[in-house]
C-alpha atoms as a PDB file:
ATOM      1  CA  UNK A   1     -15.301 -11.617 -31.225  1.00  0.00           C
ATOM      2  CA  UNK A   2     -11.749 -12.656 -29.412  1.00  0.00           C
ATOM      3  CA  UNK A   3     -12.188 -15.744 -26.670  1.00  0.00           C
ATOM      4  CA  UNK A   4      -9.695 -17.112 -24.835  1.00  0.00           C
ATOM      5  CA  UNK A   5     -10.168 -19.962 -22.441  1.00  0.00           C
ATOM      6  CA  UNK A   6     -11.797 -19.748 -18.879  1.00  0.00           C
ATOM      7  CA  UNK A   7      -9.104 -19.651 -16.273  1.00  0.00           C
ATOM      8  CA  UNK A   8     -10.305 -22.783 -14.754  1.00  0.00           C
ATOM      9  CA  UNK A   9     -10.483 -24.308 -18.298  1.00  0.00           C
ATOM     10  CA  UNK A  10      -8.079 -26.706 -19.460  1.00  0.00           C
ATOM     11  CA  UNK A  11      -6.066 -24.269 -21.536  1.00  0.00           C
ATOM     12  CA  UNK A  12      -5.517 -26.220 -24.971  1.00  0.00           C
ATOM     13  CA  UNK A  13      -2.358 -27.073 -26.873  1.00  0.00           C
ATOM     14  CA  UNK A  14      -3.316 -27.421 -30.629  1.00  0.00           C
ATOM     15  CA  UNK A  15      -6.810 -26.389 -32.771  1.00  0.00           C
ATOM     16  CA  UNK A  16      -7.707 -29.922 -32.321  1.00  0.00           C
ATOM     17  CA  UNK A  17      -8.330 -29.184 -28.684  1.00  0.00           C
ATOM     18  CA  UNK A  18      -9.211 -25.793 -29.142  1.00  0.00           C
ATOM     19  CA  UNK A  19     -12.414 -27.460 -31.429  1.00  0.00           C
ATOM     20  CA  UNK A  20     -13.127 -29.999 -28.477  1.00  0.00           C
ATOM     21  CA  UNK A  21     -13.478 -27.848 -26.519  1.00  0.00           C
ATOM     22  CA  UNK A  22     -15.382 -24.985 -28.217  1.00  0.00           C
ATOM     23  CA  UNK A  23     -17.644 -27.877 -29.269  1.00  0.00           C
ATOM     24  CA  UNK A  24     -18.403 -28.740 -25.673  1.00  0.00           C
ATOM     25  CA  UNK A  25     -19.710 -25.766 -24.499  1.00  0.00           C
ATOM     26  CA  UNK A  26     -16.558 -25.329 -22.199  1.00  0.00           C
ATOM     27  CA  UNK A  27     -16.313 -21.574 -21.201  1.00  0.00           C
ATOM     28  CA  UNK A  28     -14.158 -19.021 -22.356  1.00  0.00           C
ATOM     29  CA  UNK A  29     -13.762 -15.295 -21.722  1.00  0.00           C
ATOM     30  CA  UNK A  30     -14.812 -12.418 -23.879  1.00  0.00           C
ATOM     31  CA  UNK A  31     -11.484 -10.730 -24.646  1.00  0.00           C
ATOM     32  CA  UNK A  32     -11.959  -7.495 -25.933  1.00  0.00           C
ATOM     33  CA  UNK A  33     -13.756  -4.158 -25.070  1.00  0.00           C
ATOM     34  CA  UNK A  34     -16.520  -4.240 -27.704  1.00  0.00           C
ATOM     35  CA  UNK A  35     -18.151  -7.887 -25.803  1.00  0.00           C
ATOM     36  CA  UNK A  36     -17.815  -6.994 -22.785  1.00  0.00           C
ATOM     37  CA  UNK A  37     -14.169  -7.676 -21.698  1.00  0.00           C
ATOM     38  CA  UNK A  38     -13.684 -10.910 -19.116  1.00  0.00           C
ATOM     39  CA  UNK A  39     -17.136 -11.455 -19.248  1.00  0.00           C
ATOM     40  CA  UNK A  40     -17.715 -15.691 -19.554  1.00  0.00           C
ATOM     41  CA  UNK A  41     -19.428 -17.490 -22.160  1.00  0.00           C
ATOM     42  CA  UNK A  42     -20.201 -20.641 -24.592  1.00  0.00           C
ATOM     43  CA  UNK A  43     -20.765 -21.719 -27.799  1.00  0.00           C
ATOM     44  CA  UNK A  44     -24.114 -22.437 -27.144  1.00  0.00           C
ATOM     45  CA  UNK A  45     -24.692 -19.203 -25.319  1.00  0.00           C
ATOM     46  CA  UNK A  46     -23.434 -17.147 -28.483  1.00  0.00           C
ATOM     47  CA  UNK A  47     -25.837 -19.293 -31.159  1.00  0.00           C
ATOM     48  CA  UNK A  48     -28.680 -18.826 -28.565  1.00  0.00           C
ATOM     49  CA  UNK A  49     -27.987 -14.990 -29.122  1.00  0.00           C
ATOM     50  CA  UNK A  50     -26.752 -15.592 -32.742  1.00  0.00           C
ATOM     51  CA  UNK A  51     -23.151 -14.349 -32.317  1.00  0.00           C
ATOM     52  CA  UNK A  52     -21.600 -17.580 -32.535  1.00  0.00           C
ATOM     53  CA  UNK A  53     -19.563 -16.423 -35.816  1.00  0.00           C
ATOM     54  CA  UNK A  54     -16.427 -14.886 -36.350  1.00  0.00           C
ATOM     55  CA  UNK A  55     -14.958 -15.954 -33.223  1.00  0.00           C
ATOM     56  CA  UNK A  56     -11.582 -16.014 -32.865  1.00  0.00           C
ATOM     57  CA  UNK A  57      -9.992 -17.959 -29.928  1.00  0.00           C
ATOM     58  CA  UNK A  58      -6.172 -17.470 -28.282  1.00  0.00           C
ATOM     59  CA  UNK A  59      -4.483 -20.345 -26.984  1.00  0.00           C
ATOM     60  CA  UNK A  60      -1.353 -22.362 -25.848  1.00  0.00           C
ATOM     61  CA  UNK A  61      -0.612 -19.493 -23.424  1.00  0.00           C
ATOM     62  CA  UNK A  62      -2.300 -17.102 -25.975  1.00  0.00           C
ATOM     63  CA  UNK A  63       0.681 -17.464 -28.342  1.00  0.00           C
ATOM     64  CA  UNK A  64      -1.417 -19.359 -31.108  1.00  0.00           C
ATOM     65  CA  UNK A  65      -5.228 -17.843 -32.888  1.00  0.00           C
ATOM     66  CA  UNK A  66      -7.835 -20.232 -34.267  1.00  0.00           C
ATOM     67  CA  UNK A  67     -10.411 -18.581 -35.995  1.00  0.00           C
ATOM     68  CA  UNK A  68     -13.902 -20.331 -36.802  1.00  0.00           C
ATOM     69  CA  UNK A  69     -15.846 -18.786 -38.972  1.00  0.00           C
END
């Protein structure tokens, strides 16, 4: 599953803050068709369903990936 950060999220600068914030439960944004494209979420909300694996998250402008397995 592709994330990237909520628009009213903090959008981070480096995996450190990318982890923060993923550990948090701060939102992000499904982004691609196969989740359900713009559609908001956590990391709580994805264990709760067990999909929280696999998830790889844009950043820093969506120039940089993080992927947690």
């Amino acid at each position: 599953m592709n994330l990237i950060p909520a628009p009213w999220e903090a959008d981070p600068k480096s995996i450190k803050a990318v982890m923060e914030a993923w550990n948090s439960n701060r939102e992000f944004q499904t982004a691609d068709i196969m989740s359900g494209y713009g559609r908001t979420t956590t990391k709580a909300e994805l264990e709760a369903m067990g999909k929280a694996h696999g998830i790889t998250i844009r950043y820093a402008k969506l120039t940089k990936v993080v992927y947690i397995p």
